[in-house]
Protein backbone atom coordinates (compact mmCIF):
# COMPACT_ATOMS: atom_id res chain seq x y z
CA UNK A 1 -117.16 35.32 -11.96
CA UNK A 2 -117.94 31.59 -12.89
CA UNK A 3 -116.61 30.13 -16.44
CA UNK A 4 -120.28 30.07 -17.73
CA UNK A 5 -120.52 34.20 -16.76
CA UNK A 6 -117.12 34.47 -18.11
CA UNK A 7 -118.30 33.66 -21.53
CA UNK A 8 -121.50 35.21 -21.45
CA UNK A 9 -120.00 38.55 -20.95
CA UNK A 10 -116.37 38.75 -22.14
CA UNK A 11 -114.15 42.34 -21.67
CA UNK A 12 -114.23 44.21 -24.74
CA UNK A 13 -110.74 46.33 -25.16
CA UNK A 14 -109.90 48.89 -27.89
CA UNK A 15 -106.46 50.00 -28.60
CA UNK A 16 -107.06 54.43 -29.41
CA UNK A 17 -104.11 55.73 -31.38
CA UNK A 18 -103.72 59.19 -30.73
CA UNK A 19 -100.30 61.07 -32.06
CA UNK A 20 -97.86 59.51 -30.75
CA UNK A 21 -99.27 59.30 -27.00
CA UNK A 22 -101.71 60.07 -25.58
CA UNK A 23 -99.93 62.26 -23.11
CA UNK A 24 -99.77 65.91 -23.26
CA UNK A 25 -95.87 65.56 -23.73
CA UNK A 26 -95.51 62.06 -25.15
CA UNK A 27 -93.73 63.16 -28.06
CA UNK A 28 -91.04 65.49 -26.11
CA UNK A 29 -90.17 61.88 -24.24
CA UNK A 30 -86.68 60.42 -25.28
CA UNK A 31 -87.92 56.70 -27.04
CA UNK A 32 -90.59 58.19 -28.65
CA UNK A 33 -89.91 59.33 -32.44
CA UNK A 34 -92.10 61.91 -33.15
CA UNK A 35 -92.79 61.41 -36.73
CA UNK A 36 -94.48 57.80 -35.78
CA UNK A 37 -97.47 59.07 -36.49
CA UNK A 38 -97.43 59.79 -39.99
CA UNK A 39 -95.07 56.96 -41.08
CA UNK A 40 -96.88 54.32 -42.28
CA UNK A 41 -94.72 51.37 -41.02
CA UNK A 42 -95.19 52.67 -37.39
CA UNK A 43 -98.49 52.50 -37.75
CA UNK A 44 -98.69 48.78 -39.00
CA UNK A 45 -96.26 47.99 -36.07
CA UNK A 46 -98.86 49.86 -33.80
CA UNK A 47 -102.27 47.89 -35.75
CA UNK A 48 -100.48 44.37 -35.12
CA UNK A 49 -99.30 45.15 -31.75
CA UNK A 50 -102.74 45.73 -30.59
CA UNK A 51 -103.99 42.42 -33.14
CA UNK A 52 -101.58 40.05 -31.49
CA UNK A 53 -102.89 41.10 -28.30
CA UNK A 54 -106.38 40.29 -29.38
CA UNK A 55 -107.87 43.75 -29.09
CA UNK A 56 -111.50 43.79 -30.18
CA UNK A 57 -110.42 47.27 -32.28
CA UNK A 58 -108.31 49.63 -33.64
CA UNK A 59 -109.54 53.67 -33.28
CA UNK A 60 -108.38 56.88 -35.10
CA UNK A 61 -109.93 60.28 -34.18
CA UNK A 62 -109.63 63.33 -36.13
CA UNK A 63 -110.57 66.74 -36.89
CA UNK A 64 -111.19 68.80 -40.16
CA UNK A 65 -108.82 71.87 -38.59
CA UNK A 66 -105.50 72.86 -37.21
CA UNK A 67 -106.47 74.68 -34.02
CA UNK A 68 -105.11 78.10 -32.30
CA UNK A 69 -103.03 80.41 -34.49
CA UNK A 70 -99.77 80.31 -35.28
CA UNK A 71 -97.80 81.03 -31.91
CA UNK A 72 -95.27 79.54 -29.52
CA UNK A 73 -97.86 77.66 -28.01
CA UNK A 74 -98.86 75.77 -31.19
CA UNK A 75 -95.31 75.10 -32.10
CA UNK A 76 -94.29 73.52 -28.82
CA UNK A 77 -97.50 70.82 -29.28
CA UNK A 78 -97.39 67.89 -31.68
CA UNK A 79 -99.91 67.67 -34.12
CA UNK A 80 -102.91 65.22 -32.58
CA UNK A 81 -104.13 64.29 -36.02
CA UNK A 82 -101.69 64.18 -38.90
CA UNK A 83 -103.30 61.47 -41.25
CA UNK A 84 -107.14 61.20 -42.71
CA UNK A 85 -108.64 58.46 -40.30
CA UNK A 86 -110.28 56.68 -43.25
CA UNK A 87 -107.31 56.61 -45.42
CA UNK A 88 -105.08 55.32 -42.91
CA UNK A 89 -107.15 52.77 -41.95
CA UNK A 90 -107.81 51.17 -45.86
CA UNK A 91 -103.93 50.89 -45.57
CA UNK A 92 -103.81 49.07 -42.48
CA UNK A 93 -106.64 46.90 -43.44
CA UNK A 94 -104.33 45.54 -45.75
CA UNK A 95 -101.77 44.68 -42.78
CA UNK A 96 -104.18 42.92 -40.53
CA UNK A 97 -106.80 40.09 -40.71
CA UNK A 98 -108.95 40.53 -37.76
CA UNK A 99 -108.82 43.33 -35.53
CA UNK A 100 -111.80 46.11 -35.96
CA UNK A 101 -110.36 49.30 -37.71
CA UNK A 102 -112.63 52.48 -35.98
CA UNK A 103 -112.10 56.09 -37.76
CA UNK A 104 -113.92 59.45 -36.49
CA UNK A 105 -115.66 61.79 -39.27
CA UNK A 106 -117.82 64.76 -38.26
CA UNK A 107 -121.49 64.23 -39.35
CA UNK A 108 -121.79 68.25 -39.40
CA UNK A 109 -119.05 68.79 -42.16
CA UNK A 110 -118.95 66.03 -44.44
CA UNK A 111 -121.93 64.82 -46.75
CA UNK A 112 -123.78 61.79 -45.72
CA UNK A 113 -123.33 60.15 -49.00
CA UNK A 114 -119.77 60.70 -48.58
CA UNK A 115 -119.76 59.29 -45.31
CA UNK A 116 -121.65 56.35 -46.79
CA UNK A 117 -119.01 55.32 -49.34
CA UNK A 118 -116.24 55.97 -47.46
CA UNK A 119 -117.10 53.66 -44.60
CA UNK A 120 -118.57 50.86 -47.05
CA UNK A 121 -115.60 51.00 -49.12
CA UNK A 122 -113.60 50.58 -46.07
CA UNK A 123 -115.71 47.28 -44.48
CA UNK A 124 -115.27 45.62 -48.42
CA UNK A 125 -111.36 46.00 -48.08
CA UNK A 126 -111.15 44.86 -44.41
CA UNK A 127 -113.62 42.10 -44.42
CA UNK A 128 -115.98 43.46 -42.12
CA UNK A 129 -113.98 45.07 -39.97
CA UNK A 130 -114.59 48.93 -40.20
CA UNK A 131 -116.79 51.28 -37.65
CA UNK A 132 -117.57 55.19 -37.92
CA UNK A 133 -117.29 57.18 -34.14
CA UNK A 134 -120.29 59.96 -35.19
CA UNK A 135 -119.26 62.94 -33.55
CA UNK A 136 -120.84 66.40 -34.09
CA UNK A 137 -117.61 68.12 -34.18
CA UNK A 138 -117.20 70.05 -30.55
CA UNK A 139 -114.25 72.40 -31.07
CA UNK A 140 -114.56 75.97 -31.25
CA UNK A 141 -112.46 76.28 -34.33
CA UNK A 142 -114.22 73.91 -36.13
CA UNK A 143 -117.66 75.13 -35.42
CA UNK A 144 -117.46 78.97 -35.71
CA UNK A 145 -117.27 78.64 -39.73
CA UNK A 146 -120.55 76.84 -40.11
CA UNK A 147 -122.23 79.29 -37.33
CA UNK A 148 -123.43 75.72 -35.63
CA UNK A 149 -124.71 75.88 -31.81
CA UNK A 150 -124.56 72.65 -30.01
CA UNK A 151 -127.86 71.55 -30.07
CA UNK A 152 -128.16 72.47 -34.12
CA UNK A 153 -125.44 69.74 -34.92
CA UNK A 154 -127.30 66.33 -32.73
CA UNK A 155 -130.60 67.71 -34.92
CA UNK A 156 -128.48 67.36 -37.91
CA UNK A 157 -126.66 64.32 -36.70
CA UNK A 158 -129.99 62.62 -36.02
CA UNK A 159 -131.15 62.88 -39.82
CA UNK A 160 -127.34 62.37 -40.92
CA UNK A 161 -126.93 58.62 -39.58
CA UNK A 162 -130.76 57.75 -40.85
CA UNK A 163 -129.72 58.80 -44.32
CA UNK A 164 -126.64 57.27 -44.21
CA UNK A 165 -128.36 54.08 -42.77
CA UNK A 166 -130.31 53.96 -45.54
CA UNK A 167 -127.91 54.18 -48.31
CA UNK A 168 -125.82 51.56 -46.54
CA UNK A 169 -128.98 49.64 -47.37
CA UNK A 170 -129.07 50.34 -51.24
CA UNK A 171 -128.56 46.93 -51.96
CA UNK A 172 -129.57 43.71 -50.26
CA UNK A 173 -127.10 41.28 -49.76
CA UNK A 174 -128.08 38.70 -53.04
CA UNK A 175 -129.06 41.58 -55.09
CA UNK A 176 -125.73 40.82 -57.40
CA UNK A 177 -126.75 38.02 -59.58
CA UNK A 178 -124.22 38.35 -62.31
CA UNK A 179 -125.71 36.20 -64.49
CA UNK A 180 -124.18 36.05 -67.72
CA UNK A 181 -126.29 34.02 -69.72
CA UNK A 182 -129.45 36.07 -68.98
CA UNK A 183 -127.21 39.42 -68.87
CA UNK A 184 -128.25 40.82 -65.49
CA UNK A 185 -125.62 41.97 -63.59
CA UNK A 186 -128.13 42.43 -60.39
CA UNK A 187 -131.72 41.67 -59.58
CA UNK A 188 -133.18 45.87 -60.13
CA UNK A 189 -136.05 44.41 -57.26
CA UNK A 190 -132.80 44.08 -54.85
CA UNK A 191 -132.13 47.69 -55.42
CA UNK A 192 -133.75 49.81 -53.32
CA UNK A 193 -133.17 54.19 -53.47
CA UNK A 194 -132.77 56.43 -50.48
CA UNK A 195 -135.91 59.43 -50.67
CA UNK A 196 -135.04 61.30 -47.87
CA UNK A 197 -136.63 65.17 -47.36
CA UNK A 198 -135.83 66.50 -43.93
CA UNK A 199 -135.27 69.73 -41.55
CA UNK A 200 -131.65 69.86 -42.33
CA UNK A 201 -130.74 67.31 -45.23
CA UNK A 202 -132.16 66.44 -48.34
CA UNK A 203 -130.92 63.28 -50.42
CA UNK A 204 -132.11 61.31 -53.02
CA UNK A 205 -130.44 58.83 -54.34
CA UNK A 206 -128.38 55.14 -53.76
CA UNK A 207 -124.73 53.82 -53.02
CA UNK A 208 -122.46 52.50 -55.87
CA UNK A 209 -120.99 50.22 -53.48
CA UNK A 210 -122.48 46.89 -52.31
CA UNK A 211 -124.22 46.20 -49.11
CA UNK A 212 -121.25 45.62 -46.62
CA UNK A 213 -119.99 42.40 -44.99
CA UNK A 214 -121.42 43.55 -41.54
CA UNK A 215 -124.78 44.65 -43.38
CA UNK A 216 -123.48 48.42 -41.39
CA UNK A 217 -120.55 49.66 -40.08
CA UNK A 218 -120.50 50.04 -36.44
CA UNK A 219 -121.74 53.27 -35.39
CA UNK A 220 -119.69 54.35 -32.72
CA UNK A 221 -120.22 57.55 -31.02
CA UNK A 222 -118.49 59.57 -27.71
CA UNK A 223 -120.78 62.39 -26.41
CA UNK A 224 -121.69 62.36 -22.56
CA UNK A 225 -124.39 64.99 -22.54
CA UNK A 226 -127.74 64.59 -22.65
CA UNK A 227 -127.85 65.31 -26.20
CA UNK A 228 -125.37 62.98 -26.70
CA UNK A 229 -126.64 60.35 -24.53
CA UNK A 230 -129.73 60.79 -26.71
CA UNK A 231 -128.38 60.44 -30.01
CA UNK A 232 -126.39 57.38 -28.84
CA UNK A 233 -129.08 55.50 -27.82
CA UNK A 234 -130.71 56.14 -30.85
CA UNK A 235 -128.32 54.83 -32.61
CA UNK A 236 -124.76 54.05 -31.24
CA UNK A 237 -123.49 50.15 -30.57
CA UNK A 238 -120.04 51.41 -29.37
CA UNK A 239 -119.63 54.14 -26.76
CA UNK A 240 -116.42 55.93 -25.76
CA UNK A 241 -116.53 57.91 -22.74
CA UNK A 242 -114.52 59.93 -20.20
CA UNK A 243 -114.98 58.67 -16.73
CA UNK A 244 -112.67 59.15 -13.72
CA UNK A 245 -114.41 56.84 -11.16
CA UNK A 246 -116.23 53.48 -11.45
CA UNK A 247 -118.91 55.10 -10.05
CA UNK A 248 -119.58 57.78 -12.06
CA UNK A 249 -119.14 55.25 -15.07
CA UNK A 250 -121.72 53.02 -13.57
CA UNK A 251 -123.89 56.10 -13.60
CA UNK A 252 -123.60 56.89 -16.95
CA UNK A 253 -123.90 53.52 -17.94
CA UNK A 254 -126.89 53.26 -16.10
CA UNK A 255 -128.01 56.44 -17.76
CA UNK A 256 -127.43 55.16 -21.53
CA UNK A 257 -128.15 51.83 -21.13
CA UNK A 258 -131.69 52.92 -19.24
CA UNK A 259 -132.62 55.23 -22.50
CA UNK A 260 -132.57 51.88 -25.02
CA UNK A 261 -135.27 50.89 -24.52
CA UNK A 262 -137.43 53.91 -25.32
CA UNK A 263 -135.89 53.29 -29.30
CA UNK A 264 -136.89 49.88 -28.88
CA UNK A 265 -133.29 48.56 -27.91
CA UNK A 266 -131.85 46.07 -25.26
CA UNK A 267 -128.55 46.23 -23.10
CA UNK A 268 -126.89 44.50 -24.87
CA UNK A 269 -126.77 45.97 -28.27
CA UNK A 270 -124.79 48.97 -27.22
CA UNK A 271 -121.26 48.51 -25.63
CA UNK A 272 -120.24 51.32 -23.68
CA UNK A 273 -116.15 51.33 -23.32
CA UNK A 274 -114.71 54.07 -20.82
CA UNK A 275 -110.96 55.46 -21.93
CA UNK A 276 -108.12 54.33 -19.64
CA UNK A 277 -104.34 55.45 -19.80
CA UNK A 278 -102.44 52.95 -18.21
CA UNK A 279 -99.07 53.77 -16.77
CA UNK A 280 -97.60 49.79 -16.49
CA UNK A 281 -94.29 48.71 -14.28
CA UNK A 282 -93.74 45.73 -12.88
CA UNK A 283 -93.42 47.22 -9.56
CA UNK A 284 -95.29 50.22 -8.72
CA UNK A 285 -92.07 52.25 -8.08
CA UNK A 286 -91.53 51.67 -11.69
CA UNK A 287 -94.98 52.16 -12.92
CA UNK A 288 -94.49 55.44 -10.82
CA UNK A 289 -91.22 56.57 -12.70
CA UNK A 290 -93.29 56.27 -15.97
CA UNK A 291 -95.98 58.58 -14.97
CA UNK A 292 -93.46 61.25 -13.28
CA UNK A 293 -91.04 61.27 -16.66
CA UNK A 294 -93.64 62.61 -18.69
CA UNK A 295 -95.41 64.52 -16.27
CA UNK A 296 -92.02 66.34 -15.95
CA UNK A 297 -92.02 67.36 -19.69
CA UNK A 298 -95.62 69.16 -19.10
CA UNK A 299 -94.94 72.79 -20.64
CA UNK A 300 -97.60 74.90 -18.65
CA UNK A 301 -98.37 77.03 -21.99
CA UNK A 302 -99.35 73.70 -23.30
CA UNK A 303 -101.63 72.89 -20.17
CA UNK A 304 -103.11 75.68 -19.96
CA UNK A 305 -103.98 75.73 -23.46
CA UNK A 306 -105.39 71.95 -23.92
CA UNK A 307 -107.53 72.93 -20.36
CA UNK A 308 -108.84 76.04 -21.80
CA UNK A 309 -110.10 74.13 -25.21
CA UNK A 310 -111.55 71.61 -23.10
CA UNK A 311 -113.38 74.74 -21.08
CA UNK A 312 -114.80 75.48 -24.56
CA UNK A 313 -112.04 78.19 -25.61
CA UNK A 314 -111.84 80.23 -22.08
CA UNK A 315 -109.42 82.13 -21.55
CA UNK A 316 -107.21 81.76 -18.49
CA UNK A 317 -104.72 84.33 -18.59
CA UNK A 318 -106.05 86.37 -16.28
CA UNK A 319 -106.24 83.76 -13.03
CA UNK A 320 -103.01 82.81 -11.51
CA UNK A 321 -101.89 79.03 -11.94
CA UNK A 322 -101.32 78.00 -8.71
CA UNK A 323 -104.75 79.57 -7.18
CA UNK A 324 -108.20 78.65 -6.42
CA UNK A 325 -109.36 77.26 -9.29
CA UNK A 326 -112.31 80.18 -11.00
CA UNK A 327 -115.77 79.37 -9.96
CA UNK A 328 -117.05 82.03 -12.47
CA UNK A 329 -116.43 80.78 -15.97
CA UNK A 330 -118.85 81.28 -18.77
CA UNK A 331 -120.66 78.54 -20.23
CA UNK A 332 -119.60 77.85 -24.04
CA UNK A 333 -120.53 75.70 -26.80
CA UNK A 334 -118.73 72.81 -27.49
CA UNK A 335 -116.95 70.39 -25.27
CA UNK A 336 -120.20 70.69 -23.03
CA UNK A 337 -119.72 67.57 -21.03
CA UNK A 338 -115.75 67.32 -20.66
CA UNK A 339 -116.12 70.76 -19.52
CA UNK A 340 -118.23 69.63 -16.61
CA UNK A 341 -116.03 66.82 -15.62
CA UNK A 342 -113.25 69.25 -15.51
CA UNK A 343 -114.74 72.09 -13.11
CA UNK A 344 -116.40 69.20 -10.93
CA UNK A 345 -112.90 67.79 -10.46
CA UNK A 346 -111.65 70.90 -9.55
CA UNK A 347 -114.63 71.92 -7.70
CA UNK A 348 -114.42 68.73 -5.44
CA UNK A 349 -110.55 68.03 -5.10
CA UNK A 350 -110.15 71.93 -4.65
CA UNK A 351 -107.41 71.88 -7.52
CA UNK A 352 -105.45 75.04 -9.09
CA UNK A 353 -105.08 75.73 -12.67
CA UNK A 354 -102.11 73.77 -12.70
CA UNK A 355 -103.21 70.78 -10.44
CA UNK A 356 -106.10 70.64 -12.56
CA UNK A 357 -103.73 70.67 -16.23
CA UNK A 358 -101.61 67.93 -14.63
CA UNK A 359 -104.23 65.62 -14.10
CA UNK A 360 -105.99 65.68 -17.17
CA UNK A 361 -102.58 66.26 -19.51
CA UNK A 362 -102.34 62.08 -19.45
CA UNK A 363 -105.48 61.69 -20.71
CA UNK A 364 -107.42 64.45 -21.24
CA UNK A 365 -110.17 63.47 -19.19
CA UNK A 366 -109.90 60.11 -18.87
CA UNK A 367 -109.39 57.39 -16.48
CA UNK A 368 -105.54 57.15 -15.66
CA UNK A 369 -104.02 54.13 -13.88
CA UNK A 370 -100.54 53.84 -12.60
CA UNK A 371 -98.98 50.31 -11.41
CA UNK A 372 -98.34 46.85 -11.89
CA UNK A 373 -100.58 44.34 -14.48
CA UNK A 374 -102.01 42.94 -11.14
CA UNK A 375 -103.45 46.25 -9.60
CA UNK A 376 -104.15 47.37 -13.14
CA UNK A 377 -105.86 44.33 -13.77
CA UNK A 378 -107.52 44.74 -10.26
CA UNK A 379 -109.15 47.88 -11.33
CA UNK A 380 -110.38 46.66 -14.63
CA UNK A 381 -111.78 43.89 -13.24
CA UNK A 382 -113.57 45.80 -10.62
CA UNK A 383 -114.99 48.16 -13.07
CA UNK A 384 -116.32 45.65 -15.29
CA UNK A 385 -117.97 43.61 -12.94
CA UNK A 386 -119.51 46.17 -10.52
CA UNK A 387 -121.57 47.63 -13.81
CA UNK A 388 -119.65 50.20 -15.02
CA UNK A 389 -118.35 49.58 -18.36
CA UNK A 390 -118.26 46.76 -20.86
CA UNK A 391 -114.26 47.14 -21.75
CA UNK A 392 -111.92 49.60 -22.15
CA UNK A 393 -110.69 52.08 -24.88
CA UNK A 394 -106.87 52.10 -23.94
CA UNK A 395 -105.05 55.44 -24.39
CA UNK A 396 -101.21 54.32 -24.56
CA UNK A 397 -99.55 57.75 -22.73
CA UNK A 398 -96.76 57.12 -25.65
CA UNK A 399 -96.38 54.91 -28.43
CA UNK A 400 -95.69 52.57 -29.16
CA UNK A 401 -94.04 51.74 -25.72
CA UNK A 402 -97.26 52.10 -23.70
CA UNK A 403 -99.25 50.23 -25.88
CA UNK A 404 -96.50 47.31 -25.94
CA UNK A 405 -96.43 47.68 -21.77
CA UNK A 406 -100.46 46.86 -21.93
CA UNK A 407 -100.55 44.04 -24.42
CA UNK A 408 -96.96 42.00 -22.59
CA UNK A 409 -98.18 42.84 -19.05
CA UNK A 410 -101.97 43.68 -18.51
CA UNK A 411 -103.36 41.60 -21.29
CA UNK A 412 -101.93 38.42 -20.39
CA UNK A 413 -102.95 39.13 -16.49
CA UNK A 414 -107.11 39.62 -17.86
CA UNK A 415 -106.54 36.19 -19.92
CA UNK A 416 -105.95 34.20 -16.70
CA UNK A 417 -108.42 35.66 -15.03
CA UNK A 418 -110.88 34.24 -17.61
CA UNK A 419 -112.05 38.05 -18.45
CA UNK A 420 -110.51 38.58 -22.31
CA UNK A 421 -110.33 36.33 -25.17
CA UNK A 422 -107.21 34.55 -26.37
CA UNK A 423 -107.84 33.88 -29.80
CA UNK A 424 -110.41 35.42 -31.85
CA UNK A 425 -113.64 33.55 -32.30
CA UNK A 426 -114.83 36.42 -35.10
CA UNK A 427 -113.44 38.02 -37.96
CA UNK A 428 -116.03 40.78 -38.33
CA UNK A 429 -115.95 43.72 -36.00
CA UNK A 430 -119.27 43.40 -34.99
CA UNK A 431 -118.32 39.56 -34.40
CA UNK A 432 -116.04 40.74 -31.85
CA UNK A 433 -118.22 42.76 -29.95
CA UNK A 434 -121.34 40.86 -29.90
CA UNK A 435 -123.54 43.01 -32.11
CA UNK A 436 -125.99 40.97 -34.73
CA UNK A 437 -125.70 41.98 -38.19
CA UNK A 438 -128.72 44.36 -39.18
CA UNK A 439 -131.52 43.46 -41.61
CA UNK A 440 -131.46 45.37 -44.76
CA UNK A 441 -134.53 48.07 -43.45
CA UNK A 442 -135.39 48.13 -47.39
CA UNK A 443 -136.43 44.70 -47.53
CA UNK A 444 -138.42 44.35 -44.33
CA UNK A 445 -140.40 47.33 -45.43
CA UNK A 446 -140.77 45.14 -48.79
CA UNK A 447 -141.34 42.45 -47.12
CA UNK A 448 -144.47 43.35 -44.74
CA UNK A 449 -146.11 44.92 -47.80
CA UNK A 450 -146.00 41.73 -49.15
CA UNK A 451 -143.39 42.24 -51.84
């Protein structure tokens, strides 16, 4: 790629802190400390590791439930998601200065006014730097309280993000005056009130908290399907997805990127970012030790359990785990298109229960890559230039030592290849990625009426 390419399209690489690893087992390995994840200081080692790198962002998912009942199984697996995304990431806001700080809440169980603060609040105290991942909830044990199907919660996540588009748009941006001598704390023709009356929402009313620094909060969102696919190109900038080949990932980013314009949207305003889980030695006999340690810790009630939630809650008791993978499973709500990737896998590498477990306990899903920063490096850059993604979500298999392995070894190797940044030109996340800042829709509609 020439230098004047180089800059025109630079990697985009987000660090996704998960547990404490990303592997099925990470927290059973012996430098890992399993109460990282909920320790505060960890965390801001984790958030500047990732800064000083020059990741574009930081992501937390989450989940409103503790899944499975109270069994053997559950006790043997660390919890995923001990901390509220949004609170942990106002705290680390205060222990960085640039890097983007992404949290997941569920559009289907969480008010969209709520929402709306939250994720304001969060871009005042970083600076610009905050982004919500819209997801629609997918697990079973989340969903079967609210009596949701699948296609109910993208036609409730399609109002949601409108309403809370608009009340991220209460106030325009010079709407705060403060003028003392007159005694008008804000121009009232600046202030504009959300009336929204749909199929599944109803809200009137606007946001105590200024218009944010980036205008919105990225919208970041991680579904696959066709409903998902929809409702990201409707309104996504940031996509997360599971891919194991670049060439299904250049067909799904062929597939997103060729529904924009249809919502009046080019390429470029949506950055699509597959999830890799890099295994990094400095020989690949090493890199290979890494991967086999943890795979070694793999607890097949564990595997079998994180393969059937994936399946959408099936139940695989009955099918021996080293046979022929089952042809016959139902089709469930939920984790529609992770579920797909799974049985294809299976269905095309002729995999058993456990061959199939073992492969996806790295990642769950996603790309996994095991050797040095050069072949590593090799693969990324392959990927990025043959059209299938524009960066990476990494997925350290343990942390913080994974994540350290990427940013000493791989990150360095992309710099001198002219495909990541080494200093940050931004300090907004949306500076980092590209993405414009969006015009307050209140005072275009003002405007063309001739306000």
């Amino acid at each position: 790629m020439s230098a004047i390419a180089s800059k025109a399209r630079q990697l985009h690489l987000g660090a996704f802190f998960f547990g404490v690893g990303h592997h099925l087992a990470a927290w059973r390995h012996p430098e890992v400390d399993p109460r990282a994840a909920s320790d505060i200081e960890s965390l801001k080692r984790w958030a500047r590791i990732a800064e000083a790198a020059k990741f574009d962002a930081i992501f937390f998912a989450g989940n409103v439930g503790l899944p499975g009942p109270p069994d053997e199984g559950l006790a043997k697996n660390a919890l995923w998601y001990p901390m509220e995304p949004t609170l942990t990431l106002a705290a680390l806001s205060q222990a960085t200065t640039h890097i983007g700080l992404v949290a997941t809440v569920s559009a289907t169980y969480l008010p969209p006014y709520h929402l709306a603060r939250k994720f304001a609040t969060l871009d005042q105290l970083s600076g610009g730097r905050s982004g919500w991942n819209l997801v629609t909830s997918g697990s079973d044990f989340e969903a079967r309280s609210f009596g949701l199907t699948h296609a109910h919660r993208y036609a409730r996540a399609g109002e949601y993000v409108q309403i809370v588009k608009g009340l991220w748009d209460t106030w325009e941006d010079d709407a705060f005056i403060h003028d003392k001598a007159a005694n008008r704390f804000f121009d009232p023709q600046r202030l504009h009130r959300v009336d929204f009356e749909g199929e599944h929402f109803r809200v009137a009313g606007g946001l105590q908290t200024p218009r944010s620094p980036q205008g919105h909060p990225v919208i970041v969102q991680a579904g696959s399907s066709d409903d998902g696919q929809d409702l990201a190109a409707a309104s996504a900038e940031l996509v997360f997805t599971a891919q194991q080949t670049p060439e299904s990932a250049a067909a799904f980013y062929r597939s997103l990127k060729g529904r924009l314009p249809a919502f009046g949207r080019s390429p470029d305003s949506l950055k699509i970012l597959p999830g890799l889980s890099p295994f990094v030695g400095r020989s690949e006999q090493e890199a290979r030790e890494k991967f086999e340690q943890l795979q070694g810790l793999i607890d097949p009630v564990l595997g079998v359990g994180l393969l059937s939630t994936f399946l959408g809650n099936v139940d695989l008791s009955a099918y021996p785990l080293d046979g022929p993978f089952p042809q016959d499973l139902p089709v469930t709500e939920g984790w529609k298109s992770r579920a797909e990737l799974f049985k294809g896998l299976a269905r095309s590498e002729g995999l058993s229960i456990r061959q199939l477990y073992e492969r996806m306990a790295g990642a769950r899903g996603h790309w996994t890559a095991v050797g040095t920063p050069e072949t590593i490096a090799d693969q990324i850059e392959h990927w990025f230039k043959s059209g299938a993604a524009d960066g990476f979500n990494i997925l350290a298999p343990t942390l913080p030592s994974g994540l350290e392995d990427f940013a000493r070894l791989v990150v360095p190797e992309l710099q001198r290849r002219g495909l990541f940044r080494r200093e940050y030109a931004q300090r907004t996340l949306r500076g980092h990625l590209g993405l414009p800042r969006p015009e307050n829709v209140h005072a275009r509609t003002a405007a063309a009426l001739g306000d």
